[in-house]
N, C-alpha and C. Protein backbone atom coordinates (compact mmCIF):
# COMPACT_ATOMS: atom_id res chain seq x y z
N UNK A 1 1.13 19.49 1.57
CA UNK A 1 1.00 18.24 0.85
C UNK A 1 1.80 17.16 1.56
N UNK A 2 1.43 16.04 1.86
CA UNK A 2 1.91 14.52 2.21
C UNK A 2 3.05 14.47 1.52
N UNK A 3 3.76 13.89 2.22
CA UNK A 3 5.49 13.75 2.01
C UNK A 3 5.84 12.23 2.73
N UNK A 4 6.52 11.37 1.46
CA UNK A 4 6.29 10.35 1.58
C UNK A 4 7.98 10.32 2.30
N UNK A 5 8.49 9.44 3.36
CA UNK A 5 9.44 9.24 3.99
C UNK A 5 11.17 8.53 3.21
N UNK A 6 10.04 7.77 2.91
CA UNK A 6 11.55 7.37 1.62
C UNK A 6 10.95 6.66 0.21
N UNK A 7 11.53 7.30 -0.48
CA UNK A 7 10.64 6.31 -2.11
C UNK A 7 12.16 6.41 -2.55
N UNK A 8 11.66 5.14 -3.92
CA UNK A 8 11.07 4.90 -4.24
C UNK A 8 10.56 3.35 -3.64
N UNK A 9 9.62 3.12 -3.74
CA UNK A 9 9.14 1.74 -2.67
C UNK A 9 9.33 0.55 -4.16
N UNK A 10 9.51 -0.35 -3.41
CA UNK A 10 10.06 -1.51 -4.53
C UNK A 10 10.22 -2.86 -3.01
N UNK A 11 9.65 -3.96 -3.42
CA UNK A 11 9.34 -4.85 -2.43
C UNK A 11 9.56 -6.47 -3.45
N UNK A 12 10.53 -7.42 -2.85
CA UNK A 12 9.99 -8.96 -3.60
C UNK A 12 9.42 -9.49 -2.71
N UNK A 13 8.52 -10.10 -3.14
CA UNK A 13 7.64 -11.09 -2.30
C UNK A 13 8.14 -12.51 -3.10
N UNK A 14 8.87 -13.31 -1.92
CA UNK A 14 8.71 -14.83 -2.33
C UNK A 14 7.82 -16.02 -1.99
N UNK A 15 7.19 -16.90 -2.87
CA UNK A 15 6.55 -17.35 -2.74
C UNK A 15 5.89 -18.38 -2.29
N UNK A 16 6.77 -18.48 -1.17
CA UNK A 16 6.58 -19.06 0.33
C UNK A 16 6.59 -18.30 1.23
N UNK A 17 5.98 -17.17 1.79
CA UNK A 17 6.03 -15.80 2.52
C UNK A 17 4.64 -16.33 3.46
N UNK A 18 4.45 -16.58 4.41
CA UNK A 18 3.43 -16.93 5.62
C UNK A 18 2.41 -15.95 5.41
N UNK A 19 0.97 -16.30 5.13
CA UNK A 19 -0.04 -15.19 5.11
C UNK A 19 -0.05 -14.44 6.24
N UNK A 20 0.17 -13.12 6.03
CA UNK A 20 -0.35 -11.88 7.02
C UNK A 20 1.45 -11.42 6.95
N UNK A 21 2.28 -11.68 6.47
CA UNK A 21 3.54 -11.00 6.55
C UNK A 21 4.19 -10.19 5.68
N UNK A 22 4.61 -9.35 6.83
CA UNK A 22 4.38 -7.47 6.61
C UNK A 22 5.72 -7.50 5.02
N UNK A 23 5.29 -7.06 3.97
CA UNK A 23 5.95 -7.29 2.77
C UNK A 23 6.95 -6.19 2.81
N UNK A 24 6.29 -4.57 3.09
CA UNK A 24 6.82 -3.46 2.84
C UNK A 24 6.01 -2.74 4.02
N UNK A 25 6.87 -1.13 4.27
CA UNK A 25 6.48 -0.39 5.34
C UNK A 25 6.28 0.73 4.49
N UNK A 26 5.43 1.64 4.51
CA UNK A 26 5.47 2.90 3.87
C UNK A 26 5.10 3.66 5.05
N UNK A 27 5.61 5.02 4.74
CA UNK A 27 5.13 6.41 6.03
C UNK A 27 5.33 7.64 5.45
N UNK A 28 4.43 8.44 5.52
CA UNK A 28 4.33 9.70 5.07
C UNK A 28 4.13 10.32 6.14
N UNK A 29 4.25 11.82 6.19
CA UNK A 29 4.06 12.86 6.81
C UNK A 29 3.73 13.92 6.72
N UNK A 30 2.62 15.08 6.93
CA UNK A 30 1.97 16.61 6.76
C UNK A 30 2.44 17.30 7.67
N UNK A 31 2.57 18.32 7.08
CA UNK A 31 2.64 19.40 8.13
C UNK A 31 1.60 19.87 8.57
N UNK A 32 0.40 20.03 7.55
CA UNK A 32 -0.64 20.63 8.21
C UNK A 32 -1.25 19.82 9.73
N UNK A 33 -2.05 20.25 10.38
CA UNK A 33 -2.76 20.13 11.68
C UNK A 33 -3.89 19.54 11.82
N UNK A 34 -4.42 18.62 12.80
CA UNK A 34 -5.64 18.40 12.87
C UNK A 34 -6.43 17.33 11.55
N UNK A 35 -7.41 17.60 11.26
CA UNK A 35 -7.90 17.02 10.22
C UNK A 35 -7.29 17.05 8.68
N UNK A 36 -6.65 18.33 8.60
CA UNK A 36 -5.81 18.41 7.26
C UNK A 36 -4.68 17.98 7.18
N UNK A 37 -4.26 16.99 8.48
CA UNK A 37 -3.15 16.37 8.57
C UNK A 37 -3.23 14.74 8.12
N UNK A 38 -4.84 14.78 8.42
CA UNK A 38 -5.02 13.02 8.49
C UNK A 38 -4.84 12.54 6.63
N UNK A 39 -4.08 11.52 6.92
CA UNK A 39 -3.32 10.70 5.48
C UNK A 39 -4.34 9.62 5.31
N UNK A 40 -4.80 8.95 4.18
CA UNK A 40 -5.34 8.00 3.62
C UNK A 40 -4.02 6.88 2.82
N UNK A 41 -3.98 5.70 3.42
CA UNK A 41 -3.20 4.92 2.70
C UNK A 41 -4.31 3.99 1.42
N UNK A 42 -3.99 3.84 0.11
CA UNK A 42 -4.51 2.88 -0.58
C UNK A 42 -3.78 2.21 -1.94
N UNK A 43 -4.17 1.08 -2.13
CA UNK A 43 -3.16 0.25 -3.11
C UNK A 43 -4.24 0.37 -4.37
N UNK A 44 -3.21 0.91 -5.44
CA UNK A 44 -3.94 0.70 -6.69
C UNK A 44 -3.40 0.30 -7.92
N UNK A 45 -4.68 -0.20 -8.89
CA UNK A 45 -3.71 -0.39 -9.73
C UNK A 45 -2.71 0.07 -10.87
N UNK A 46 -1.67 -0.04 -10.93
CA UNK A 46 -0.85 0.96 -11.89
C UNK A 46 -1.19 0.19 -13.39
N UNK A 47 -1.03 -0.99 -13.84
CA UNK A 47 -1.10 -1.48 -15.03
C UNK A 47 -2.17 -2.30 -15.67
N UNK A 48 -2.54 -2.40 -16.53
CA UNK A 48 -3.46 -3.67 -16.90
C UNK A 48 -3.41 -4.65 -16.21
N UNK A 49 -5.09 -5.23 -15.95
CA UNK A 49 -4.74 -6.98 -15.33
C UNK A 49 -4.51 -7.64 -16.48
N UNK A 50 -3.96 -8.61 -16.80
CA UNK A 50 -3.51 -9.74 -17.54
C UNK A 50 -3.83 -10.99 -17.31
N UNK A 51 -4.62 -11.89 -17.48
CA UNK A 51 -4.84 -13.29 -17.50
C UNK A 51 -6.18 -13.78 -16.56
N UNK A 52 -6.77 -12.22 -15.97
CA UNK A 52 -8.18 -12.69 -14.74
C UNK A 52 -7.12 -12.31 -13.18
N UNK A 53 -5.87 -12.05 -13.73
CA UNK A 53 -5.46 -11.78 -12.10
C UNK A 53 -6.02 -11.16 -11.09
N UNK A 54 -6.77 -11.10 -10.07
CA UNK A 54 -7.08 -10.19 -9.22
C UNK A 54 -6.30 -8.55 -9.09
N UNK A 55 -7.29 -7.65 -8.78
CA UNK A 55 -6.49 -6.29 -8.60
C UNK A 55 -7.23 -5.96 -7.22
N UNK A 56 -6.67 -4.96 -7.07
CA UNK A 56 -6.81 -4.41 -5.63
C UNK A 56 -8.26 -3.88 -5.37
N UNK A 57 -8.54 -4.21 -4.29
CA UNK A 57 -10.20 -4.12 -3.98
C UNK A 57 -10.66 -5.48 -4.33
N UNK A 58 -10.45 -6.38 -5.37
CA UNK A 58 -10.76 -7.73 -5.51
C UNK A 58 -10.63 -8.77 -4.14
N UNK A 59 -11.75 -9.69 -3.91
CA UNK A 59 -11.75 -10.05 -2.32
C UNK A 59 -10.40 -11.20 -3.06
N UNK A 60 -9.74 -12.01 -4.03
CA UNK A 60 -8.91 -12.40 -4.22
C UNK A 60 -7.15 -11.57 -3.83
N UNK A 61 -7.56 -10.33 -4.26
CA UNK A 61 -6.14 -9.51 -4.29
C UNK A 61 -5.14 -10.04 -3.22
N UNK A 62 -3.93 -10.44 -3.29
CA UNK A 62 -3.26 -11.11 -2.23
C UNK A 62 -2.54 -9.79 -1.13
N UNK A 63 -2.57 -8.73 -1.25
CA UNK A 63 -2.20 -7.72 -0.58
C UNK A 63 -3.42 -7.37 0.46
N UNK A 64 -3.00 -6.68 1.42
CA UNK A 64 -4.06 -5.74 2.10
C UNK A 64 -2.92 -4.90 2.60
N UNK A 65 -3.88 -3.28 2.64
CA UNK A 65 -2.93 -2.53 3.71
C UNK A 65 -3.76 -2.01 4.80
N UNK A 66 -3.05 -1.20 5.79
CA UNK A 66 -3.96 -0.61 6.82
C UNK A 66 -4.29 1.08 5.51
N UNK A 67 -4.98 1.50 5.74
CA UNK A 67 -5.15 2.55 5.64
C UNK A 67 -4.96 3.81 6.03
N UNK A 68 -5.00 3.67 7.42
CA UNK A 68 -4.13 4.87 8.34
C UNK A 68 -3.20 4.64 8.79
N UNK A 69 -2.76 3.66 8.37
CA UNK A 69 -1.16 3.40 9.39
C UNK A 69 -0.09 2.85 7.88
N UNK A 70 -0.44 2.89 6.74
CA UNK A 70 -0.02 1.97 5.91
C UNK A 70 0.67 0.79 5.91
């Protein structure tokens, strides 16, 4: 099983931050080999939206991550 490098992850974003700048780093690691090694990164949502806010997957959502590289 994927073993995340350091948690718990917790990030402020202020709100003058230049679009495309890197907020937080996450990295995990498997032991297994080969294809049962390869990790999927994805952002989801933990709580209710509230007010029409965008959530993740929304082309609004203000986040993006890489997926294989998180």
């Amino acid at each position: 099983a994927p073993i995340f490098v350091s948690t718990p992850f917790q990030a402020t974003v202020l709100e003058n931050v230049p679009l495309g700048y890197s907020v937080l780093h996450i990295q995990a690691v498997d032991a297994d080999s080969g294809e049962n090694a390869r990790l999927e990164y994805k952002l989801i949502e933990m709580a209710p939206s509230t007010g029409g806010a965008p959530v993740a997957g929304d082309p609004g959502f203000p986040f993006q991550i890489n997926n294989s590289t998180g």
